[in-house]
Each structure stands twice: as C-alpha cells, then as structure tokens.
C-alpha atoms as a PDB file:
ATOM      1  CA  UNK A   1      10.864 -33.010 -12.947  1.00  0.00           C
ATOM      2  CA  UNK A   2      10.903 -29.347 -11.146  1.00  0.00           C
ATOM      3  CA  UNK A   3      10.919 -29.482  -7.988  1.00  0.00           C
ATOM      4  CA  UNK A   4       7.824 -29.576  -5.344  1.00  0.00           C
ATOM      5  CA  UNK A   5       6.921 -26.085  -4.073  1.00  0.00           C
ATOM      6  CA  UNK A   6       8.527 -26.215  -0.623  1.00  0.00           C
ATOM      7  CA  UNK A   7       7.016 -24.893   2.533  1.00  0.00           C
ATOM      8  CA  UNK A   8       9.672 -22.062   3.296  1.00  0.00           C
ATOM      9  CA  UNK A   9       8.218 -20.626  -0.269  1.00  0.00           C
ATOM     10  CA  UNK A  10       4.674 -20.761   1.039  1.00  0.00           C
ATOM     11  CA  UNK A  11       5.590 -19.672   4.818  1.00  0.00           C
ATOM     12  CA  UNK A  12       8.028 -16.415   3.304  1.00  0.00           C
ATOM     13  CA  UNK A  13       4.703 -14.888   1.596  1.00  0.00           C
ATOM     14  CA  UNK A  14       4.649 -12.350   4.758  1.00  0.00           C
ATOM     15  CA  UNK A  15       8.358 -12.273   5.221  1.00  0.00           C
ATOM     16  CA  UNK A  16       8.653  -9.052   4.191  1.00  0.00           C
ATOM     17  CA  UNK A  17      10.937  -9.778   1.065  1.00  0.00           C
ATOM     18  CA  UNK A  18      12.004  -7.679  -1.423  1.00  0.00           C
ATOM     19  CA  UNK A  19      10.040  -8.200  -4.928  1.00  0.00           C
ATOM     20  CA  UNK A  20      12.597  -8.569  -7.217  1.00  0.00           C
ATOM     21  CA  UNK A  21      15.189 -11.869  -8.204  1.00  0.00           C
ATOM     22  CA  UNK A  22      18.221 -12.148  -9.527  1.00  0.00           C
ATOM     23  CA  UNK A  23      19.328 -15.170 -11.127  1.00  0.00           C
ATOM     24  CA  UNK A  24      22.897 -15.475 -12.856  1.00  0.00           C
ATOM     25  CA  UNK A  25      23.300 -15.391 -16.825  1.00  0.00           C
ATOM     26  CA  UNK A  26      25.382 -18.364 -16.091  1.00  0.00           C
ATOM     27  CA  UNK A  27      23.045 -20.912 -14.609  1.00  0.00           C
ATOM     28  CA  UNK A  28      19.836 -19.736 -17.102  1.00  0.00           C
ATOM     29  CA  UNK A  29      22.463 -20.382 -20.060  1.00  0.00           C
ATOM     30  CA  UNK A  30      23.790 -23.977 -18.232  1.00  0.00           C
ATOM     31  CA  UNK A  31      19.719 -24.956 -17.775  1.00  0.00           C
ATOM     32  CA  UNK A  32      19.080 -24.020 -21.305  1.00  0.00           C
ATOM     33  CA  UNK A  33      22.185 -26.552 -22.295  1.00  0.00           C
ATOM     34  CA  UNK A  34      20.240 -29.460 -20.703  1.00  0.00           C
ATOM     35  CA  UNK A  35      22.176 -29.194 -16.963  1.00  0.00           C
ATOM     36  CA  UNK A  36      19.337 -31.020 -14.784  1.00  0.00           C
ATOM     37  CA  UNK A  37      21.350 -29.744 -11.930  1.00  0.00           C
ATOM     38  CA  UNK A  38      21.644 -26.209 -12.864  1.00  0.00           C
ATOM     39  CA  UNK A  39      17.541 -25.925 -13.834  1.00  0.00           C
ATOM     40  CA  UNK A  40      16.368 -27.501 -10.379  1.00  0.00           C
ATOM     41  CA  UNK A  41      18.769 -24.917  -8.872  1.00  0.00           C
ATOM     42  CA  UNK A  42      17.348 -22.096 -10.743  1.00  0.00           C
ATOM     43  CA  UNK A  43      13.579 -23.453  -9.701  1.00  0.00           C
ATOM     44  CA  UNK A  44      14.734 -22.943  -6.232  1.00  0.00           C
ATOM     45  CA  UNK A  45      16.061 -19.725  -6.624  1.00  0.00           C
ATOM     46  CA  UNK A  46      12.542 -18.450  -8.519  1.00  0.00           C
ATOM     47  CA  UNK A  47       9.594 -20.525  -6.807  1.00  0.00           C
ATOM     48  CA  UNK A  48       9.410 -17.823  -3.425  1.00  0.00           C
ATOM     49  CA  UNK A  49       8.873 -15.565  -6.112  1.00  0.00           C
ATOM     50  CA  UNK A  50       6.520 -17.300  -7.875  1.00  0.00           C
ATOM     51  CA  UNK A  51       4.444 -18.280  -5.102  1.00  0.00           C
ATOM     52  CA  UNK A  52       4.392 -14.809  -3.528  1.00  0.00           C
ATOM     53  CA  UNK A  53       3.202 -13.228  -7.201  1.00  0.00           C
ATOM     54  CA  UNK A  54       0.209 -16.084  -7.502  1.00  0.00           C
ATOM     55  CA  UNK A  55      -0.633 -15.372  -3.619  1.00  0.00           C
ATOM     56  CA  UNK A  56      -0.832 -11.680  -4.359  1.00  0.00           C
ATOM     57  CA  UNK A  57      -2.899 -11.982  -7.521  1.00  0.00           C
ATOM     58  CA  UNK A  58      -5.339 -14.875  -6.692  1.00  0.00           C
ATOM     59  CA  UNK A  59      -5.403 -14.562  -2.735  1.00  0.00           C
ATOM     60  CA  UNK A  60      -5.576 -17.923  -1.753  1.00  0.00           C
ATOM     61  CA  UNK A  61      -3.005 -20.412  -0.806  1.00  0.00           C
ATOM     62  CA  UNK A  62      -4.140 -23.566  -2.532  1.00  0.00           C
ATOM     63  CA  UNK A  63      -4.651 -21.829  -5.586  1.00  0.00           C
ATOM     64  CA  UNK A  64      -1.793 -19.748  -5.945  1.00  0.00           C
ATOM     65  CA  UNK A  65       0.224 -22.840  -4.754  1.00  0.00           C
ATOM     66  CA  UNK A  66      -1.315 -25.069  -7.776  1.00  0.00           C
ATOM     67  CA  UNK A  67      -0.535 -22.170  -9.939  1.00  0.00           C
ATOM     68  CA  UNK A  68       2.848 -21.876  -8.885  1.00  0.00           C
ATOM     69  CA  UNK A  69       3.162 -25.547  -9.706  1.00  0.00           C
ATOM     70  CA  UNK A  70       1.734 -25.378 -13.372  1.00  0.00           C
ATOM     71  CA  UNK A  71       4.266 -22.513 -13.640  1.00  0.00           C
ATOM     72  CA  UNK A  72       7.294 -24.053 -12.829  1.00  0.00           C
ATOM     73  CA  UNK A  73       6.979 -26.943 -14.826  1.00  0.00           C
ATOM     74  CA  UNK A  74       6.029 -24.640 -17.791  1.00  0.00           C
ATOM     75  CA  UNK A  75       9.454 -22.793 -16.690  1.00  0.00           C
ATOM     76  CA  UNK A  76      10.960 -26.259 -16.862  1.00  0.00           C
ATOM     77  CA  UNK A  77       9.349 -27.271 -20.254  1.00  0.00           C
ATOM     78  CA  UNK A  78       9.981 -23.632 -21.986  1.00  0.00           C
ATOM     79  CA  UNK A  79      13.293 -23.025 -20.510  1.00  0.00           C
ATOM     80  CA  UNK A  80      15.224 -23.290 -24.487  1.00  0.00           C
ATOM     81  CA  UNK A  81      12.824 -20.933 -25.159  1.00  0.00           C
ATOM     82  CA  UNK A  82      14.022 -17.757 -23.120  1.00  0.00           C
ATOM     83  CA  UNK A  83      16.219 -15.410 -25.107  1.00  0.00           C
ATOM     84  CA  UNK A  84      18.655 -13.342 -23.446  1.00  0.00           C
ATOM     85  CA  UNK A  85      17.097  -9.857 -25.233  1.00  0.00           C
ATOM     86  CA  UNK A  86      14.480 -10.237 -22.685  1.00  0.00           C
ATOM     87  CA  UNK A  87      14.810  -9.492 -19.083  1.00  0.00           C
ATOM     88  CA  UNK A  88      14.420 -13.427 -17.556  1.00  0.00           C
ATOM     89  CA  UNK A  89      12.392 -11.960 -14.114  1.00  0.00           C
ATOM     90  CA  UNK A  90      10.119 -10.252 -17.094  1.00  0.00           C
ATOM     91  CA  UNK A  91       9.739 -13.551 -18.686  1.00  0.00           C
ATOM     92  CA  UNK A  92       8.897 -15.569 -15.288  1.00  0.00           C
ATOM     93  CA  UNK A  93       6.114 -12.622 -14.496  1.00  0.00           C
ATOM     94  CA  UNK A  94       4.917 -13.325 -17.753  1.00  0.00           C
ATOM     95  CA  UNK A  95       4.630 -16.870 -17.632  1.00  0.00           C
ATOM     96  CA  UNK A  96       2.876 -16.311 -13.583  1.00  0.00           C
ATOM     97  CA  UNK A  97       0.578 -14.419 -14.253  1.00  0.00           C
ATOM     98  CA  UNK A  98      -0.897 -15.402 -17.426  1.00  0.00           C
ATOM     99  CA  UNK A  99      -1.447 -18.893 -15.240  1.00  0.00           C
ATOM    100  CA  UNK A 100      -3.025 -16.535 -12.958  1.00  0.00           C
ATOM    101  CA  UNK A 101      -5.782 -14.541 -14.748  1.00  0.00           C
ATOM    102  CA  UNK A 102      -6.714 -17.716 -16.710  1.00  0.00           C
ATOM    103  CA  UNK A 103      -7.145 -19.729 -13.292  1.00  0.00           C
ATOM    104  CA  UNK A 104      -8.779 -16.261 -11.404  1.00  0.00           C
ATOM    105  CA  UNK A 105     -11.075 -16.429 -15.355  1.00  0.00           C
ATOM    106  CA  UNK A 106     -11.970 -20.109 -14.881  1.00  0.00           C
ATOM    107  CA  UNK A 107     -12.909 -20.482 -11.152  1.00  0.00           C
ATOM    108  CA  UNK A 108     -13.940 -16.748 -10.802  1.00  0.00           C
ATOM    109  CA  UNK A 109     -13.473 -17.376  -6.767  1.00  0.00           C
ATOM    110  CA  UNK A 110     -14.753 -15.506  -3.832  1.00  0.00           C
ATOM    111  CA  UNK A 111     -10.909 -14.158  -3.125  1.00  0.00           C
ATOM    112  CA  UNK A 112      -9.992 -13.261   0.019  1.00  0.00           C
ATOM    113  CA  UNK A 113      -6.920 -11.615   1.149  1.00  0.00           C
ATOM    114  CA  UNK A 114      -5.708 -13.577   3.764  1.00  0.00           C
ATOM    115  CA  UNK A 115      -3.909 -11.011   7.219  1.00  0.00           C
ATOM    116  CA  UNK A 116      -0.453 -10.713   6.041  1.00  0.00           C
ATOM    117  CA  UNK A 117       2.000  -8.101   5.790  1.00  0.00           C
ATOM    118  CA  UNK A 118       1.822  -5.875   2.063  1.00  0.00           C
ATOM    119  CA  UNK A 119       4.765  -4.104   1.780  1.00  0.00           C
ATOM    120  CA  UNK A 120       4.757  -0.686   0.091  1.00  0.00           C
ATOM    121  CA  UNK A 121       8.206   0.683  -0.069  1.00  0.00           C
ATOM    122  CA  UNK A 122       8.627   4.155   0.525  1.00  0.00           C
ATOM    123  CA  UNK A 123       9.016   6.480  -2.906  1.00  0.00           C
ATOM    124  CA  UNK A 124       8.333   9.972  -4.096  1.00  0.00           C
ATOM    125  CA  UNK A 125       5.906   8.377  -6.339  1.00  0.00           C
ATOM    126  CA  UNK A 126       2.613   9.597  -6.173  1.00  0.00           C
ATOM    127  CA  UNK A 127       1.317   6.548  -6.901  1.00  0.00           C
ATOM    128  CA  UNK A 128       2.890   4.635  -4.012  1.00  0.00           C
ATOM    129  CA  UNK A 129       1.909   7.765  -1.958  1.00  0.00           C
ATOM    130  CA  UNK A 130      -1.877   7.319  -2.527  1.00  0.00           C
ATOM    131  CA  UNK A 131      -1.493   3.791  -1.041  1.00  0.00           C
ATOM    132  CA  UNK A 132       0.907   3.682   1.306  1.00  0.00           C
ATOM    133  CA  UNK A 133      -1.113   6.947   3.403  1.00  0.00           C
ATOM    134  CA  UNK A 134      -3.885   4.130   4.263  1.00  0.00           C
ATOM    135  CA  UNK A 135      -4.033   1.264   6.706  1.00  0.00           C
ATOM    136  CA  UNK A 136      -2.485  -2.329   5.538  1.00  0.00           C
ATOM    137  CA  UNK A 137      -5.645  -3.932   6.339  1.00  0.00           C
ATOM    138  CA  UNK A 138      -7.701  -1.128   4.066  1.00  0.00           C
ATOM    139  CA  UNK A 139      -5.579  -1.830   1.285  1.00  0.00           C
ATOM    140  CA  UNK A 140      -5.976  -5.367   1.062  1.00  0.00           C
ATOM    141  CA  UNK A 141      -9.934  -5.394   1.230  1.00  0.00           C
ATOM    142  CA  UNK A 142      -9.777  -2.713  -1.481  1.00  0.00           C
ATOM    143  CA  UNK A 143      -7.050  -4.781  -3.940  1.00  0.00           C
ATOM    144  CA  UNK A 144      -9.749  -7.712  -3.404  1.00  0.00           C
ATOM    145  CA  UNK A 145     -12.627  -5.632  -4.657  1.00  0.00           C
ATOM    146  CA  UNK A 146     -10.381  -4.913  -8.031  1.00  0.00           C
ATOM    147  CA  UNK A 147     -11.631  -6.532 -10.944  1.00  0.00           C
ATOM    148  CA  UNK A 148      -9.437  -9.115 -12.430  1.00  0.00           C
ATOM    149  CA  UNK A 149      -7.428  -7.068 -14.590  1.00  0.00           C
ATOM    150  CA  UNK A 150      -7.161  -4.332 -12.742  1.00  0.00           C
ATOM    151  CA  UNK A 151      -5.762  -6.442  -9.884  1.00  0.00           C
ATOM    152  CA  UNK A 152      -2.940  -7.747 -11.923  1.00  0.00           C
ATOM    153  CA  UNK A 153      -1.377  -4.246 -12.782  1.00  0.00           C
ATOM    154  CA  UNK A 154      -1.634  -3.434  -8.885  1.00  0.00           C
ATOM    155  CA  UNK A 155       0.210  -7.037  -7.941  1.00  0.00           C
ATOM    156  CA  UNK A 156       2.494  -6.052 -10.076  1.00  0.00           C
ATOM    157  CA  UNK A 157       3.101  -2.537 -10.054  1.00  0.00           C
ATOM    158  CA  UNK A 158       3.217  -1.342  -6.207  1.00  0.00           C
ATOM    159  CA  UNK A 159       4.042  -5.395  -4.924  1.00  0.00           C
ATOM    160  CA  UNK A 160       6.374  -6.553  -7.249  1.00  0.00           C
ATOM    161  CA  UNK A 161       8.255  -3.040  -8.233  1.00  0.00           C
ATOM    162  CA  UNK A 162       7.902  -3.586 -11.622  1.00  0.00           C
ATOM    163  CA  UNK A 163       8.004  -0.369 -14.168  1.00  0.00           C
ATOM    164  CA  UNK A 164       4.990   0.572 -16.744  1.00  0.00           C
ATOM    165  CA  UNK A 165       6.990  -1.500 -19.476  1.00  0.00           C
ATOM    166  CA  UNK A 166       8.013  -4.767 -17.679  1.00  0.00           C
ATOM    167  CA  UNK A 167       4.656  -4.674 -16.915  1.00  0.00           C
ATOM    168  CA  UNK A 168       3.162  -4.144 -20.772  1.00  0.00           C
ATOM    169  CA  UNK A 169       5.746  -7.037 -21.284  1.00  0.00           C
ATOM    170  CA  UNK A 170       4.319  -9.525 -18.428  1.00  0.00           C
ATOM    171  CA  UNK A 171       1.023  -8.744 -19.610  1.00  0.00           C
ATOM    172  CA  UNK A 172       1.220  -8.547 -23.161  1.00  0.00           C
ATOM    173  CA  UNK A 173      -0.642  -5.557 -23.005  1.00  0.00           C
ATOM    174  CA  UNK A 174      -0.050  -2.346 -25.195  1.00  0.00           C
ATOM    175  CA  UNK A 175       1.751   0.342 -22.911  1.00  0.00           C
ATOM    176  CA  UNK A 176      -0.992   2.483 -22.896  1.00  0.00           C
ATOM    177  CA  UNK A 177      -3.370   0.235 -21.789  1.00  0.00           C
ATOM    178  CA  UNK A 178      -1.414  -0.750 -18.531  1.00  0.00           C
ATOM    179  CA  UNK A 179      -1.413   3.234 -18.002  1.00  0.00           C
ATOM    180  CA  UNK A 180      -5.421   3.271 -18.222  1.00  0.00           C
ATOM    181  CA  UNK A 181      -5.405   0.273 -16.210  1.00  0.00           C
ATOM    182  CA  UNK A 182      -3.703   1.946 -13.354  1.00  0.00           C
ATOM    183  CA  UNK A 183      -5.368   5.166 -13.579  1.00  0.00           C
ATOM    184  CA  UNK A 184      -8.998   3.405 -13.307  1.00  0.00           C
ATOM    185  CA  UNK A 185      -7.593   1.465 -10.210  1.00  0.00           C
ATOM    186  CA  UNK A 186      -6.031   4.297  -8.411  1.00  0.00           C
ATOM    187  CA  UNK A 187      -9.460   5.820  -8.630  1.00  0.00           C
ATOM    188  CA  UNK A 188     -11.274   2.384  -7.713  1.00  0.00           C
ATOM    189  CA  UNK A 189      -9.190   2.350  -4.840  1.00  0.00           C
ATOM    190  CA  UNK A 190      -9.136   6.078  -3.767  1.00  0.00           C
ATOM    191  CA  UNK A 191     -13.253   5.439  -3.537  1.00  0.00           C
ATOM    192  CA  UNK A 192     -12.761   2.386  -1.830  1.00  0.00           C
ATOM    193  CA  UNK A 193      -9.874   3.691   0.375  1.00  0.00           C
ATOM    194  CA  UNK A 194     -12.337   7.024   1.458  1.00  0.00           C
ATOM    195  CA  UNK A 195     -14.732   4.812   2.440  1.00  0.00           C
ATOM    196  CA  UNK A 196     -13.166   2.325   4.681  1.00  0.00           C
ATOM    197  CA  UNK A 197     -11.897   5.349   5.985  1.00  0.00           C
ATOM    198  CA  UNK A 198     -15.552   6.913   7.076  1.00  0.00           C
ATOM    199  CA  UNK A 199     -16.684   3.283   7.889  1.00  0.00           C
ATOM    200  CA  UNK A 200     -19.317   3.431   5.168  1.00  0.00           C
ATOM    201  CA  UNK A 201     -18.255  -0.059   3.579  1.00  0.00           C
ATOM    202  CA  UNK A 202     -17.367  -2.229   6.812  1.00  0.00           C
ATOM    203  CA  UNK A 203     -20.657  -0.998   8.028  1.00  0.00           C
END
C-alpha cells in the first residue's frame, strides 16, 4: 500500500519550495517492473508535491490531504500505465488535479486560503508581473474568489511553473482554452486586485 501522507509533506506547504520534481527514469521504470521498494520510494519523493498542488487548488488542509491520499494510491494502482512519451510530473498534475476539481465539484466548499507564504518567482513575464506587483495577502483572497476552473489554470500556471501546454495536458483541455482561461482570470483578478487595493471589497 502507498504510503501515509507524512506530516513534513503537510508542514512544507509554506516552505517556500520550488514547484517542480524530478524523479529518475530509473526508479519510475523499476516501480513499473513491480519493485515495491522502488514505488514507495518514488511516493515519497512526489507526495510534498502532491499535497502542496491539492492545498493550492482546494485551500483546505483536510481536503487537499484526503485528495492527496486518493491520488497516490491511484499513482500506485496506474503506475504500468505511465508511458515514457509523456513528461511523468505532467502525468502526476494530471492525475492531482482531476481529484481536485471533482472533489472542489462535489463538496462545492466555502474555501479559504489559509496565511501562508505564495511564492511568485520573479520573470519578465507579464503575467507573473500583474501578480507579483500586489500584496501576498491580496492575492490569495482574490485566487479564492476564482471560479473553479479558473482557479486550476492559476494553481498551476504562476504556483506550479507549469507552461500553456503541460497545462492543456494536466487538464485535458484544448490549448486554446487554457489561453481563454487565463486571460478571463488575469482580468478577474486585475478587478479584484484594484479593489483590495482602494479598500472597496474588505470594506
């Protein structure tokens, strides 16, 4: 069975860590063979990033930690599965955040971003730009007024680091779409962002 989610996953959500894993051809290929050994090692070297993606998305620890669960054990089951074409962190994101939206469809929760650090690193994007000019504490209220959808594409896009296609391929969504997507939230959030700003919204 995979292993339990530990507490250091849970605890490094506001550790300021990078978004991205790295797991060798080597052990995916030895896990795919049947090596129990080799697939609980790879669990541990995935679930901080698992938990931190469900977190992010569905803003509540319980949640995102019973998510994380039902995703490593469908990593576990569906490991044979993976083919090499595919990038594997692309196939994890995929497999996250699907569990996501469905739970975030089913429960529709009040979501609150709990205070922790959201990292935005520091690019000559435009995109980063527009979020990274505004206080932490701005953006997360905003990100939690998102709907759904347009949520994920955020998580994913400015938290995770992930490119237009890796994130078409997470979300099974047609390229263009996950464009739209982020257009309609930069606005969402530009409005929001403006007023926080003037103080219209906290009141």
């Amino acid at each position: 069975m995979p292993c339990n989610l530990s507490r250091q996953a849970r605890v490094s959500t506001g550790a300021r860590e990078g978004g991205t894993f790295v797991v060798e051809p080597g052990l995916i290929r030895a896990a795919q063979q049947g090596d129990r050994d080799a697939l609980v090692s790879l669990l541990r070297e995935i679930e901080n990033h698992v938990y931190r993606t469900a977190y992010y998305i569905l803003g509540n620890e319980q949640d995102a930690l019973d998510a994380s669960q039902e995703a490593l054990i469908r990593i576990y089951t569906k490991i044979t599965s993976y083919e090499e074409k595919a990038q594997f962190k692309t196939w994890v994101q995929r497999i996250v955040t699907n569990i996501c939206i469905d739970k975030f469809r089913r429960t529709k929760p009040v979501v609150s971003i709990e205070e922790h650090d959201m990292v935005f690193r520091e690019k000559q994007d435009v995109e980063e730009e527009v979020l990274s000019a505004y206080a932490a504490k701005d953006i997360r209220e905003a990100i939690d007024k998102l709907p759904d959808h347009h949520r994920a594409v955020v998580v994913l896009r400015y938290l995770q680091d992930f490119s237009y296609n890796e994130i078409a391929d997470s979300l099974d969504l047609p390229l263009n779409t996950v464009k739209s997507y982020l257009f309609r939230a930069r606005q969402q959030l530009q409005t929001l962002l403006h007023d926080y700003q003037k103080g219209g919204v906290r009141g």
